[in-house]
Protein backbone atom coordinates (compact mmCIF):
# COMPACT_ATOMS: atom_id res chain seq x y z
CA UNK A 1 -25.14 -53.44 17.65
CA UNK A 2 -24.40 -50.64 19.82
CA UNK A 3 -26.42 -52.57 22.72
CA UNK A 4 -24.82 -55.96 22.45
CA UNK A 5 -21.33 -53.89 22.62
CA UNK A 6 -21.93 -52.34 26.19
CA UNK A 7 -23.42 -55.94 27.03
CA UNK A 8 -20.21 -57.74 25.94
CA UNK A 9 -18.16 -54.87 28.02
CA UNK A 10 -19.78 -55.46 30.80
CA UNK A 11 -19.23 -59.01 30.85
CA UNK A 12 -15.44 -59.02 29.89
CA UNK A 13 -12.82 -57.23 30.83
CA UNK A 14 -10.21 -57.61 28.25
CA UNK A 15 -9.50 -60.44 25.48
CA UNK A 16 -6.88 -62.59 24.55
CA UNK A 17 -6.12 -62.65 20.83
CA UNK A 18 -4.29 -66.03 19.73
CA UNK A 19 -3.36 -66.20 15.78
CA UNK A 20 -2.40 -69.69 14.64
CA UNK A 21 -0.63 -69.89 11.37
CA UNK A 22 -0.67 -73.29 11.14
CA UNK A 23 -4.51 -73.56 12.24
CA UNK A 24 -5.82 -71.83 8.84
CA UNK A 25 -4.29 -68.84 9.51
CA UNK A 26 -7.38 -67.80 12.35
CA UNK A 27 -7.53 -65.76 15.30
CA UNK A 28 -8.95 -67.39 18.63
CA UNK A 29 -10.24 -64.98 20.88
CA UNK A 30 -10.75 -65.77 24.59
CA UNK A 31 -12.66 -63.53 27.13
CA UNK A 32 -11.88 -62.56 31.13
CA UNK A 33 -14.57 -61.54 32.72
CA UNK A 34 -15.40 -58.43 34.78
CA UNK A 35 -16.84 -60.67 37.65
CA UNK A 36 -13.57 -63.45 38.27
CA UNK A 37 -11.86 -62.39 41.07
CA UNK A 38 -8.66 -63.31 39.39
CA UNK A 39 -7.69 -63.49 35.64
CA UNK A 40 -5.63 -66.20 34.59
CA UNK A 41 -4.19 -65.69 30.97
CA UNK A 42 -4.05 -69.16 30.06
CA UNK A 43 -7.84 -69.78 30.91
CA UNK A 44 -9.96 -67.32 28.86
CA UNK A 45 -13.10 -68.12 27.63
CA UNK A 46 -13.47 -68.84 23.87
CA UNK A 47 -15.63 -66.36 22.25
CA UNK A 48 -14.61 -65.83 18.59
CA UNK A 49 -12.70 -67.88 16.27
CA UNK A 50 -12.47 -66.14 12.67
CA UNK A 51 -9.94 -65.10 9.74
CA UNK A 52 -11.73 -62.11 9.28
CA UNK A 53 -9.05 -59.08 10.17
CA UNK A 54 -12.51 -56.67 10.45
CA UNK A 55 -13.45 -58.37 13.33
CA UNK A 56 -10.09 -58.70 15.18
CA UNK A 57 -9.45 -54.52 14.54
CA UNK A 58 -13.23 -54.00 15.99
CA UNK A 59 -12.34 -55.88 18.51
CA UNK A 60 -9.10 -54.22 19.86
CA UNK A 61 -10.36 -50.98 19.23
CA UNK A 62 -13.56 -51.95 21.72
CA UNK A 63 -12.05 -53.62 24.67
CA UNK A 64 -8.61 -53.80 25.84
CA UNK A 65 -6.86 -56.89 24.17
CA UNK A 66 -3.62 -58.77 24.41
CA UNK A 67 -1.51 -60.33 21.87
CA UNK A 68 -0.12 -63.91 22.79
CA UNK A 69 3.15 -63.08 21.65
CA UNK A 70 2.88 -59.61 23.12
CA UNK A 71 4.76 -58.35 26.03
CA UNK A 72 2.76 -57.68 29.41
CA UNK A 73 2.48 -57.57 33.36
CA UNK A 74 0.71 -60.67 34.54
CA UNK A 75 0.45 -59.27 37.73
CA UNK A 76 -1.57 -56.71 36.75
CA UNK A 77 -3.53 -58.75 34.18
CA UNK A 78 -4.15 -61.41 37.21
CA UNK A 79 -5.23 -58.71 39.05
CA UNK A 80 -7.75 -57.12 36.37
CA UNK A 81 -5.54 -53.92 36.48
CA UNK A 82 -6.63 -52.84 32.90
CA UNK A 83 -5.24 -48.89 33.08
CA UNK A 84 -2.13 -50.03 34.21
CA UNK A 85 -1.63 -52.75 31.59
CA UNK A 86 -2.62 -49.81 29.41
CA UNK A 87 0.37 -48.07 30.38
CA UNK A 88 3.85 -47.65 29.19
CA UNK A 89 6.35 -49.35 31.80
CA UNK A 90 9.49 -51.32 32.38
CA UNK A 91 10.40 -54.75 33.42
CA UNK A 92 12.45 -56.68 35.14
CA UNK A 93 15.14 -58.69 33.44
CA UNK A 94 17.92 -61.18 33.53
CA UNK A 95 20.84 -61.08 31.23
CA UNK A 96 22.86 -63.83 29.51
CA UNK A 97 26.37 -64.56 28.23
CA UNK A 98 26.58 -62.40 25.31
CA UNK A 99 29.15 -64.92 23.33
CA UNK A 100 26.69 -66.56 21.24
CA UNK A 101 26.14 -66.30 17.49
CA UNK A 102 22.69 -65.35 16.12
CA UNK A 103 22.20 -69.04 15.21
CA UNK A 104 22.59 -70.32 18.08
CA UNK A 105 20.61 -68.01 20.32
CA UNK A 106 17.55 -69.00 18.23
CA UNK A 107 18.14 -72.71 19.22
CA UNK A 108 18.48 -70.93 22.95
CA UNK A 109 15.19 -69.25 22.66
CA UNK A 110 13.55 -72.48 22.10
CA UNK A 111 15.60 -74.31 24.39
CA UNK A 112 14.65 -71.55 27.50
CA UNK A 113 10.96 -72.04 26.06
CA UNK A 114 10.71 -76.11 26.53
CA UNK A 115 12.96 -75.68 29.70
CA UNK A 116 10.61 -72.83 32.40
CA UNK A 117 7.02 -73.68 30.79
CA UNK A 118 6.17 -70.06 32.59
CA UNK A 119 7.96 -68.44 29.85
CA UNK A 120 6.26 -67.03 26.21
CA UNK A 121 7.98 -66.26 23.46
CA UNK A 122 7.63 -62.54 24.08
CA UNK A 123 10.00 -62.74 27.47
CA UNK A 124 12.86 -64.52 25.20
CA UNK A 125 12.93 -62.32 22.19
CA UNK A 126 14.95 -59.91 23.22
CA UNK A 127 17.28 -62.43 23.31
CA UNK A 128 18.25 -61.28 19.58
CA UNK A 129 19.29 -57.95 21.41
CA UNK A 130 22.85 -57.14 21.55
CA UNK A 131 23.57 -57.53 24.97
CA UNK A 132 20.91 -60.47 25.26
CA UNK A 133 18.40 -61.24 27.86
CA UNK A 134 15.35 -62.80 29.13
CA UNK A 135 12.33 -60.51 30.55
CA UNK A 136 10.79 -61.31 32.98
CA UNK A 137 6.66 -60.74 33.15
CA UNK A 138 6.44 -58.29 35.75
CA UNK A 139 6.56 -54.59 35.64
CA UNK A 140 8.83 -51.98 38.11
CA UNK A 141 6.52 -49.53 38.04
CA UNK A 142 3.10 -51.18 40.07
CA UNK A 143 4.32 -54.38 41.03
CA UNK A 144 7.61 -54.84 42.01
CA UNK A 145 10.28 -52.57 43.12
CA UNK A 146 14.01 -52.91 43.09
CA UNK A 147 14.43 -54.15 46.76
CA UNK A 148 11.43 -56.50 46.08
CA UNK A 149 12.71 -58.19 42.48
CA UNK A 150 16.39 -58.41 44.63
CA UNK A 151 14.80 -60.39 47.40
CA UNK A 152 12.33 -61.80 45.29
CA UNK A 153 12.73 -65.58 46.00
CA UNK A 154 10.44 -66.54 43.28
CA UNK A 155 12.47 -64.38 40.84
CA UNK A 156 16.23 -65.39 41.87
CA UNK A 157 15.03 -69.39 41.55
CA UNK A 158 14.00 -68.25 38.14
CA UNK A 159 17.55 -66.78 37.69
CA UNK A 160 19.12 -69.84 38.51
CA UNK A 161 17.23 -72.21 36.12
CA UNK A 162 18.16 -69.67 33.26
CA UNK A 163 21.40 -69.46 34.04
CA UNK A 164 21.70 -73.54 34.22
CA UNK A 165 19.86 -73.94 31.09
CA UNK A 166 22.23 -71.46 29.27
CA UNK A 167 25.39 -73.42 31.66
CA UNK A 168 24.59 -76.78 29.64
CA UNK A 169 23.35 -74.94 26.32
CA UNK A 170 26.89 -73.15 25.98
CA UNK A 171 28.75 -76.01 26.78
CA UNK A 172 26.50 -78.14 23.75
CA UNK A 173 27.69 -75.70 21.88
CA UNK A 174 31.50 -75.93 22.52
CA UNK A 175 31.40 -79.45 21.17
CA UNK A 176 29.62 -78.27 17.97
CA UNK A 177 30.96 -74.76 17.01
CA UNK A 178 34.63 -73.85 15.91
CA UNK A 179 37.50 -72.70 18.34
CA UNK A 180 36.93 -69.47 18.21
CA UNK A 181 33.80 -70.19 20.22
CA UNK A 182 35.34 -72.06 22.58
CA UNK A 183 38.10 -69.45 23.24
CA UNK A 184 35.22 -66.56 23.88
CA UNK A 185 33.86 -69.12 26.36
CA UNK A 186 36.85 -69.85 28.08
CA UNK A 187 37.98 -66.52 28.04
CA UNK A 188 34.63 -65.71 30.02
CA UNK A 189 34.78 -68.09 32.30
CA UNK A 190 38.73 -68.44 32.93
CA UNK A 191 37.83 -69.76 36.00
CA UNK A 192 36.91 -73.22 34.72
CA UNK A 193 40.31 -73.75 33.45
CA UNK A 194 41.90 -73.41 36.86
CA UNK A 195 40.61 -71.85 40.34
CA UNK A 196 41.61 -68.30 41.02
CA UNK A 197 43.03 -67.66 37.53
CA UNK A 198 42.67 -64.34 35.34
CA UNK A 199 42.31 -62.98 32.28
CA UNK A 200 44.77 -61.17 31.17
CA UNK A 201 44.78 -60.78 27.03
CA UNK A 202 42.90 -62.59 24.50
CA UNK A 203 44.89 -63.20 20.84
CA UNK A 204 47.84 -61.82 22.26
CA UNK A 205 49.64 -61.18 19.16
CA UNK A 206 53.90 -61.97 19.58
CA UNK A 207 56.14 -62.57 17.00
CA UNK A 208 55.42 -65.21 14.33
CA UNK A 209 51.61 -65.82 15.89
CA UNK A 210 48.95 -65.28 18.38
CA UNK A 211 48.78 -66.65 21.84
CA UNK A 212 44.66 -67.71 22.02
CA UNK A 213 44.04 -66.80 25.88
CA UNK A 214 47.04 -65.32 28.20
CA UNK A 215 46.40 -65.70 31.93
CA UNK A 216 48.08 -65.46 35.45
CA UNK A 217 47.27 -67.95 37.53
CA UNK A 218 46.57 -67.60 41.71
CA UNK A 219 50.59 -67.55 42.01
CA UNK A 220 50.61 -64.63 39.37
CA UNK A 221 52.53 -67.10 37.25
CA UNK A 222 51.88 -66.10 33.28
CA UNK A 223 49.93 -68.76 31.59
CA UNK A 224 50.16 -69.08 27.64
CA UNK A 225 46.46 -71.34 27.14
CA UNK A 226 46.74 -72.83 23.72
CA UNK A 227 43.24 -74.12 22.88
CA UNK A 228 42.31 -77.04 19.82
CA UNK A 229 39.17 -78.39 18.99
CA UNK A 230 40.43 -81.71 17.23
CA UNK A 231 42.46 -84.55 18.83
CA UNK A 232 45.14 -84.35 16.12
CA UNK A 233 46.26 -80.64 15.43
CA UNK A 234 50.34 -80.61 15.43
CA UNK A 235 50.88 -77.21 15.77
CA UNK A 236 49.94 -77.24 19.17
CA UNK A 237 53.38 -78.30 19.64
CA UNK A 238 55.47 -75.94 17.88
CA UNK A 239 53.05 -73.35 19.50
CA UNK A 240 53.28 -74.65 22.91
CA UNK A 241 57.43 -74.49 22.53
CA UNK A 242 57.43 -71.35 20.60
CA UNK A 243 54.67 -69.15 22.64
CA UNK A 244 56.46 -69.33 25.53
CA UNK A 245 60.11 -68.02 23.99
CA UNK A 246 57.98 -65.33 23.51
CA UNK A 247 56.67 -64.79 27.14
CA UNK A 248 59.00 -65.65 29.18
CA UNK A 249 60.75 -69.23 30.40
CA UNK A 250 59.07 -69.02 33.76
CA UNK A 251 55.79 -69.41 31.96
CA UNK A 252 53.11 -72.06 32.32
CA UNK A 253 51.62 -73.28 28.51
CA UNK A 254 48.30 -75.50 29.02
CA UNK A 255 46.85 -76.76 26.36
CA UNK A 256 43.44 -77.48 26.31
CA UNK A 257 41.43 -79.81 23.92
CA UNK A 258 38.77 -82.61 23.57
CA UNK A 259 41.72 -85.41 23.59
CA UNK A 260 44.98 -86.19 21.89
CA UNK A 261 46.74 -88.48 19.71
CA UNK A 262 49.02 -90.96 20.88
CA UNK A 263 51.50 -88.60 18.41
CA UNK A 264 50.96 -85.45 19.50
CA UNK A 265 51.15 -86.78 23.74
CA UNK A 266 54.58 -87.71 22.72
CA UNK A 267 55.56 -84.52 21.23
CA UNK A 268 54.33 -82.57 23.94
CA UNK A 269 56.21 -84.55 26.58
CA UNK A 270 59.04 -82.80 25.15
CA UNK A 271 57.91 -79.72 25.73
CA UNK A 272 58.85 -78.19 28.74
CA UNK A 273 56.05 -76.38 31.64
CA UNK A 274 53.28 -77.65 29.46
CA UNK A 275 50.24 -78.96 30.59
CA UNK A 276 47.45 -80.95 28.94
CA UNK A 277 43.77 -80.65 29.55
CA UNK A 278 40.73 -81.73 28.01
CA UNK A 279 37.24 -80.29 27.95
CA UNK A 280 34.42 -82.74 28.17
CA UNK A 281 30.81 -82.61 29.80
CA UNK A 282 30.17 -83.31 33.31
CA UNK A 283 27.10 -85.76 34.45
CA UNK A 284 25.01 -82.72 34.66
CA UNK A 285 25.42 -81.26 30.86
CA UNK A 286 27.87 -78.67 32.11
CA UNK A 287 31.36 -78.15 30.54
CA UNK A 288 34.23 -79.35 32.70
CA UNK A 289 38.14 -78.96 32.49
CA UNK A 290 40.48 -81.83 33.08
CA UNK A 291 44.35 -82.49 33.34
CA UNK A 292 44.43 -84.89 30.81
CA UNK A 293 46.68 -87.54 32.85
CA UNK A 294 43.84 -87.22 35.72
CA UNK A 295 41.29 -88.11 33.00
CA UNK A 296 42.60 -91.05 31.84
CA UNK A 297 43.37 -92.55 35.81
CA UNK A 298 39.20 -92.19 35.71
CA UNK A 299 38.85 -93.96 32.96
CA UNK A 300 41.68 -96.86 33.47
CA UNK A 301 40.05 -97.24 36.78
CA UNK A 302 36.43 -97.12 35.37
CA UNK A 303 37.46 -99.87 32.98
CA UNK A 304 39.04 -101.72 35.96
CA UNK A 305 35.74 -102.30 37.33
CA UNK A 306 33.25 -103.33 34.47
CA UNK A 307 32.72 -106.69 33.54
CA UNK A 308 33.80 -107.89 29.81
CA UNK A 309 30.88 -107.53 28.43
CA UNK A 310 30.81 -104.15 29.59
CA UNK A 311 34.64 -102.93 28.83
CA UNK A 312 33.11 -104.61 25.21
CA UNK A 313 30.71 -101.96 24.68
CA UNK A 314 32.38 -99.17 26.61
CA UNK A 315 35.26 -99.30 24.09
CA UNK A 316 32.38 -99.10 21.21
């Protein structure tokens, strides 16, 4: 036994253990060997495929072994660096919007997982941290330093597909979570609403209510932002009137939501300084803000140029 041990050590380097649940509940263990030039974690050798938990704990406590859903450096593992991988270091790391509720990271963990096919469930976990993030396979102590991972070309092209992917997952999510959502979004990301505007106070509580977002826009004009998720919510109009009693007369109210009724347009034309805007998703998945009067030009003209048929099923 003792023989066919050193002989299996000498042939592989470390081993890759796989457990699929829904494949009987097994391990699959894959081999590297000692005499590749290069190992490539995907492309072990299958050695051992068994339920027994015996053999698995002989088998990490012989060679050096890696979980598939286990954090590691696959620089050093592509590089057979078996002491370091043995080590205890850090890695590099990108973080995310932190507005989103448990339930809906999950669906982004899965989402990030179909999107960069380099990723393993291991770099998005710590998405369930509290200030969530994806980790990136690479550790700061060997392989990469800090000037390297900042001009790391490789890593910032990375950055910008997670941060699209989370762009058009967030604004998904607008359109099916409440408004409370949509005002921690917004609040974030003022600048969608209008160029050059900031945050200044979210549920600013006044007298008789609470204001959702208050801004100042690139003018430093005050902005009372009312926000509704439904096309048809009729206190947006007392609010917008009210709200800005409160703040001031020189004070811009926008309200922002997916449409409106041809009742609640009306009322608000009779509102002085207030603005309508909708939210809605660009061509590319991303969430967009519109004045309302600008969106409907677009689509007037849009129906301008389709043929019956097509003005037909575009009404549909």
């Amino acid at each position: 036994m003792k023989d066919k041990l050193e002989m299996m050590k000498s042939i592989y380097g470390a081993m890759k253990i796989d457990y699929r649940h829904n494949e009987g509940k097994r391990y699959f263990v894959y081999g590297f060997k000692n005499d590749e030039d290069e190992w490539d974690f995907d492309n072990g050798e299958l050695l051992v495929v068994t339920e027994d938990e015996d053999t698995i704990k002989y088998i990490k406590k012989h060679f050096h072994t890696i979980n598939t859903n286990e954090l590691f450096c696959e620089n050093c593992f592509k590089h057979k660096k078996v002491a370091q991988l043995e080590a205890e270091v850090k890695y590099w790391c990108k973080y995310v919007w932190n507005g989103f509720p448990k339930d809906a990271l999950i669906q982004l963990q899965n989402r990030l997982l179909t999107s960069l096919k380099k990723l393993r469930w291991s770099n998005v976990n710590p998405l369930n941290s509290e200030e969530p993030y994806v980790i990136y396979s690479i550790c700061s102590k060997f392989c990469m330093t800090r000037d390297e991972f900042l001009q790391s070309e490789f890593c910032r092209e990375y950055e910008e597909c997670i941060d699209l992917t989370v762009k058009q997952f967030a604004a998904e999510w607008v359109f099916e979570s409440d408004e409370e959502f949509l005002e921690h979004y917004l609040a974030d990301h003022i600048e969608l609403i209008e160029e050059g505007m900031i945050l200044m106070e979210r549920q600013k509580r006044v007298d008789g209510g609470i204001i959702d977002i208050l801004a100042k826009d690139s003018n430093d004009k005050l902005c009372v932002i009312e926000l509704k998720t439904t096309k048809n919510d009729k206190n947006i109009v007392w609010q917008s009137a009210y709200y800005q009693s409160e703040i001031g007369e020189d004070t811009r109210v926008i309200t922002i939501a997916p449409g409106y009724s041809q009742t609640l347009i009306k009322a608000l034309e009779n509102v002085r300084n207030t603005e309508l805007k909708i939210y809605k998703l660009n061509d590319e998945g991303y969430l967009r803000i519109d004045n309302y009067e600008d969106n409907v030009v677009k689509i007037l003209e849009k129906l301008d140029s389709l043929s019956p048929e097509e003005e037909a099923e575009e009404a549909s």
